[in-house]
Protein backbone atom coordinates (compact mmCIF):
# COMPACT_ATOMS: atom_id res chain seq x y z
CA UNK A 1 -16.17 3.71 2.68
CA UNK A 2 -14.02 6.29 4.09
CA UNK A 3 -11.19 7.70 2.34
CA UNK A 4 -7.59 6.47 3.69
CA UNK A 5 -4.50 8.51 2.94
CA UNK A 6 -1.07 6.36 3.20
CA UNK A 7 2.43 8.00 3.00
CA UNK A 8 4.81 5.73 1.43
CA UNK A 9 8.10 5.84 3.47
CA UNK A 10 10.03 5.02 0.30
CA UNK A 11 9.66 8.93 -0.27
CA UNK A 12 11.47 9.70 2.44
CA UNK A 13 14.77 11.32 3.84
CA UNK A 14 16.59 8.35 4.72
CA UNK A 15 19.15 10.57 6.65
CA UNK A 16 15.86 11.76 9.31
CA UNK A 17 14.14 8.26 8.64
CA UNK A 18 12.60 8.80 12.21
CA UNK A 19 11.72 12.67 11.69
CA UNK A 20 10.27 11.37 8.83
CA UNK A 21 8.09 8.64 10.24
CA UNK A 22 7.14 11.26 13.06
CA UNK A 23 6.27 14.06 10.08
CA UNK A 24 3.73 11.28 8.49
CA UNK A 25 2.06 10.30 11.15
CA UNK A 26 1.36 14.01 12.68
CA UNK A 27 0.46 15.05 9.12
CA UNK A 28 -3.40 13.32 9.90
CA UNK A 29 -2.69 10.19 7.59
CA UNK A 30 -4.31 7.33 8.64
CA UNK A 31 -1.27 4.63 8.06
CA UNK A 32 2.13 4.30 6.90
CA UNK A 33 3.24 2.14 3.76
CA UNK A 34 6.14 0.14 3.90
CA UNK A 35 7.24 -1.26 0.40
CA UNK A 36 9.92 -4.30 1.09
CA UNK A 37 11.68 -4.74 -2.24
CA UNK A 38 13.97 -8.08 -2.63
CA UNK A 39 16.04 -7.30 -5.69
CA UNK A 40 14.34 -9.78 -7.20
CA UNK A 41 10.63 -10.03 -7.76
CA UNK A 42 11.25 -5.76 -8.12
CA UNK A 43 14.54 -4.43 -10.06
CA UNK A 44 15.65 -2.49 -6.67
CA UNK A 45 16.24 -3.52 -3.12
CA UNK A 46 14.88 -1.52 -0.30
CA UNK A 47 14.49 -2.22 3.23
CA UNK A 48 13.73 -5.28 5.59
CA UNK A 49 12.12 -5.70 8.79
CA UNK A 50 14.59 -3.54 11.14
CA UNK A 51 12.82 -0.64 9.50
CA UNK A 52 9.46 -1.54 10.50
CA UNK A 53 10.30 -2.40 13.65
CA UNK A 54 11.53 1.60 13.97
CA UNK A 55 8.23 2.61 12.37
CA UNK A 56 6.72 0.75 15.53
CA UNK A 57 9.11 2.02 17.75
CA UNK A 58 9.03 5.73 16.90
CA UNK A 59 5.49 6.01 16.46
CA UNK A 60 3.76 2.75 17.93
CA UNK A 61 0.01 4.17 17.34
CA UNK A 62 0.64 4.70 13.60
CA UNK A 63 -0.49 1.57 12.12
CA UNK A 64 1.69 0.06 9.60
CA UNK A 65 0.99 -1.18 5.53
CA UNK A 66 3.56 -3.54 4.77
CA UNK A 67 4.00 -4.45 0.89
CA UNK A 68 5.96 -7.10 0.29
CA UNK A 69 7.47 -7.04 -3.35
CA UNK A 70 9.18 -10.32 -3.24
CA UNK A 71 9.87 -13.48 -5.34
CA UNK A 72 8.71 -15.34 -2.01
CA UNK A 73 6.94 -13.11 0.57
CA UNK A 74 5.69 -16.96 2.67
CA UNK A 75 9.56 -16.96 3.74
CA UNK A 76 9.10 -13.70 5.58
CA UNK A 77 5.53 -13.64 6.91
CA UNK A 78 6.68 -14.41 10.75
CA UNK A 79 9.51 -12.14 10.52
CA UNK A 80 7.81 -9.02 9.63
CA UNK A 81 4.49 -9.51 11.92
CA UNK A 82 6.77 -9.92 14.45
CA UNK A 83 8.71 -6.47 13.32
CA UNK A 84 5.28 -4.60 13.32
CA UNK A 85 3.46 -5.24 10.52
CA UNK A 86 -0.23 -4.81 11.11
CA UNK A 87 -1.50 -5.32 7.02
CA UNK A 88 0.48 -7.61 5.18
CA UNK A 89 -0.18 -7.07 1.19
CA UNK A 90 1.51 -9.90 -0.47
CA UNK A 91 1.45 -10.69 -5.00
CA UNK A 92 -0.66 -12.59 -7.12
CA UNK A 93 1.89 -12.96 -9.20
CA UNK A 94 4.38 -14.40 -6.37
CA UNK A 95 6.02 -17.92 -6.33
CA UNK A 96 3.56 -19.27 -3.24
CA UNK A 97 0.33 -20.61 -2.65
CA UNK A 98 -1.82 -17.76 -1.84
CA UNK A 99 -4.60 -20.01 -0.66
CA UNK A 100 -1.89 -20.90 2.07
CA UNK A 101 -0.52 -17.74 2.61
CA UNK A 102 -3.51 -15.35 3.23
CA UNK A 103 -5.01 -17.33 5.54
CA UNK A 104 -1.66 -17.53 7.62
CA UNK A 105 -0.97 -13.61 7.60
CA UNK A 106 -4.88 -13.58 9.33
CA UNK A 107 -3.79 -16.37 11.64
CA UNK A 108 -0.63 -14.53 12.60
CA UNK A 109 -2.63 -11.59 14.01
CA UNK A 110 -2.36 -9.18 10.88
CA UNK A 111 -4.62 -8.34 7.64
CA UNK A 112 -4.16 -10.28 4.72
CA UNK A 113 -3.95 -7.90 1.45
CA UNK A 114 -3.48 -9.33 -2.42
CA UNK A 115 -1.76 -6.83 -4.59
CA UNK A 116 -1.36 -7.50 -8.56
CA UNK A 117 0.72 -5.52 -11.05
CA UNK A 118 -0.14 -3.17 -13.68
CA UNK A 119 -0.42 -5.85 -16.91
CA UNK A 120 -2.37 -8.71 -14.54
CA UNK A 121 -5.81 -9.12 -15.13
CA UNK A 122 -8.37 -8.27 -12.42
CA UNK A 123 -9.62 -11.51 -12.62
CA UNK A 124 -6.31 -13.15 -11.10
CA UNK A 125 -7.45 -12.00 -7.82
CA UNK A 126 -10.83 -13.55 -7.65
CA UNK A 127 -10.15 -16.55 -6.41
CA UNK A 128 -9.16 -14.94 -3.28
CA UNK A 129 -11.88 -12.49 -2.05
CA UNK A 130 -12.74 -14.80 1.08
CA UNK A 131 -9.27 -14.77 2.25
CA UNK A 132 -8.17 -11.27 1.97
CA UNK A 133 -9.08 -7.88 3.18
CA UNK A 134 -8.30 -5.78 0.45
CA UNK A 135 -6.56 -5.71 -2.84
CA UNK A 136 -3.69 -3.48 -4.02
CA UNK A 137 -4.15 -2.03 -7.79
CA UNK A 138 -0.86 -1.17 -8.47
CA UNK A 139 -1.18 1.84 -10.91
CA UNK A 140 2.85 1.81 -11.62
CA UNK A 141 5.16 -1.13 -12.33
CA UNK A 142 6.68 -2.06 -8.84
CA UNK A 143 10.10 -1.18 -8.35
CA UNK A 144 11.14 2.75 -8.24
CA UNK A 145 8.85 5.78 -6.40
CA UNK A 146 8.41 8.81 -8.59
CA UNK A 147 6.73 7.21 -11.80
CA UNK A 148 3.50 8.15 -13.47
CA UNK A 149 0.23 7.04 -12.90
CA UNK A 150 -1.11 4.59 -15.52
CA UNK A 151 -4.60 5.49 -15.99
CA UNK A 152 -5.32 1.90 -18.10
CA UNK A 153 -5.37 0.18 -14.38
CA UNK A 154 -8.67 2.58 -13.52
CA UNK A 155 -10.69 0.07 -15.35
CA UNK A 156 -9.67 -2.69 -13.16
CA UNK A 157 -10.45 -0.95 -9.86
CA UNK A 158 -13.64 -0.43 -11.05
CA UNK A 159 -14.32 -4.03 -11.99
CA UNK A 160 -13.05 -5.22 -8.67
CA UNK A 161 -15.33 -2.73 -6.50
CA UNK A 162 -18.54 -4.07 -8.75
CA UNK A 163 -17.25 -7.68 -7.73
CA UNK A 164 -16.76 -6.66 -4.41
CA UNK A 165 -18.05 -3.57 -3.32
CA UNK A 166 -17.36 -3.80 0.81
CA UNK A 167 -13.59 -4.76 0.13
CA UNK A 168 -10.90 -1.99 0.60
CA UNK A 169 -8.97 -1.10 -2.32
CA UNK A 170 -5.74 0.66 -2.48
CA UNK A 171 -4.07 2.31 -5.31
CA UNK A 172 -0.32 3.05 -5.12
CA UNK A 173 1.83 4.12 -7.28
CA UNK A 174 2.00 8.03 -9.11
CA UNK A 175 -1.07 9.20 -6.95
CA UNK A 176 -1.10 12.99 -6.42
CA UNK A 177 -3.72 15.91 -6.03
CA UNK A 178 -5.53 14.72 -9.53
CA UNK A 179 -4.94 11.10 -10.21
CA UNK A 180 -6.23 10.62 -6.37
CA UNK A 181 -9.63 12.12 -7.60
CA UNK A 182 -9.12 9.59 -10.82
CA UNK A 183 -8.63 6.32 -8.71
CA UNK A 184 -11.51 7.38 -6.03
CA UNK A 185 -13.97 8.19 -8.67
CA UNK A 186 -12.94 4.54 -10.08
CA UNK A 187 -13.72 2.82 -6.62
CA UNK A 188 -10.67 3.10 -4.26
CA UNK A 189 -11.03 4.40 -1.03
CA UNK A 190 -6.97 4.04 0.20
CA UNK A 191 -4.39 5.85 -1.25
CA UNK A 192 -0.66 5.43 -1.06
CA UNK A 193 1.41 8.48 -2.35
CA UNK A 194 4.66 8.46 -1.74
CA UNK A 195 6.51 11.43 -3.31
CA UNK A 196 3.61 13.60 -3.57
CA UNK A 197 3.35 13.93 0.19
CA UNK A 198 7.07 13.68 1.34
CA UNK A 199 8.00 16.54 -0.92
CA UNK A 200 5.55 18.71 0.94
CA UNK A 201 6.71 21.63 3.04
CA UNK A 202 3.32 21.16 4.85
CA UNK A 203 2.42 17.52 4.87
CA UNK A 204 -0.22 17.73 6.82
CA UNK A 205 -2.09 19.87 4.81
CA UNK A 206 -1.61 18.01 1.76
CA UNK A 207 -3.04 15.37 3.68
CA UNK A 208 -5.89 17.33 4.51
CA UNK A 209 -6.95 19.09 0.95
CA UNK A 210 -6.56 15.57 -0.39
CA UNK A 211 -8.98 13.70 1.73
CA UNK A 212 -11.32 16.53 1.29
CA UNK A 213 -11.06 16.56 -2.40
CA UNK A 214 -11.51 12.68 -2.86
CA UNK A 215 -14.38 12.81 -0.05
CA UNK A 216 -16.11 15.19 -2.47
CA UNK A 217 -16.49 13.11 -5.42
CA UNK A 218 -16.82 9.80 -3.98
């Protein structure tokens, strides 16, 4: 599978939001991530739907990762397809029915993603497999950009690509030049770094070295 590289617009400048969106997607990245915090499910609140519908409306070709962090992400399904969302990455560990809900994200036009936290077994998410299009191993505990990659989830990606091995999975959370190399050698082939790649003078050729470098030893 090709390597994907994903800004996370949590890293950025709120005061240029929409330099900032422009700056990601001319930096060669192949989507943006958009993590949707509700105060609740995550200890921090961070924005709703009016920001993907900028995302869409300041760069419309730049497809668009939307993570919903959320106590109950079914509540909000129509609302943020219809802001832009073209992947919608919802929790195992959320309070819905995710045989319901995956199924409904496909039938609302978008991709249907499972995510599952750090201390969640791997095995939580095999029940889903025919109703998603990727999973989301997060490698820090949801809530705050800027922590540190927690090498004990490598394990897990690389149980979930032997149990599926045509199934994209995505790694967010403390992903820079060397845990990138970690996480791909592991089995993921789409990256999410957030403050790695914002704090860049020269995004896109962070973007660059870094799909060149995980290309190499996957």
């Amino acid at each position: 599978m090709d390597i994907q590289i994903l800004p996370s617009l949590l890293a950025a400048d709120f005061g240029s939001l929409a330099a900032e969106i422009t700056r990601a997607c001319k930096s060669g990245a192949d989507a943006l991530h958009l993590d949707v915090m509700d105060a609740h499910f995550v200890p921090n609140l961070s924005f709703g739907p009016d920001v993907v519908s900028l995302c869409r409306r300041v760069e419309p070709s730049f497809y668009r990762h939307v993570h919903l962090m959320m106590t109950r992400p079914d509540l909000y399904l129509e609302t943020f397809v219809r802001a832009g969302a073209q992947t919608v990455q919802i929790h195992v560990e959320a309070d819905c029915d995710l045989h319901a809900e995956l199924p409904r994200i496909r039938a609302l036009g978008a991709r249907a993603a499972i995510v599952l936290n750090p201390e969640t077994p791997i095995e939580a998410v095999f029940p889903y497999f025919a109703e998603c299009d990727e999973v989301l191993v997060m490698t820090v505990h949801p809530g705050y950009g800027g922590q540190s990659f927690i090498a004990d989830c490598l394990p897990k990606i690389t149980a979930l690509r032997a149990r599926a091995p045509r199934i994209d999975i995505m790694v967010d959370g403390g992903v820079n030049a060397t845990t990138a190399l970690d996480a791909v050698r592991a089995g993921a082939n789409q990256l999410v770094a957030g403050s790695f790649l914002f704090k860049q003078a020269d995004m896109a050729a962070a973007v660059s070295a870094l799909r060149a470098n995980c290309a190499a030893v996957c």
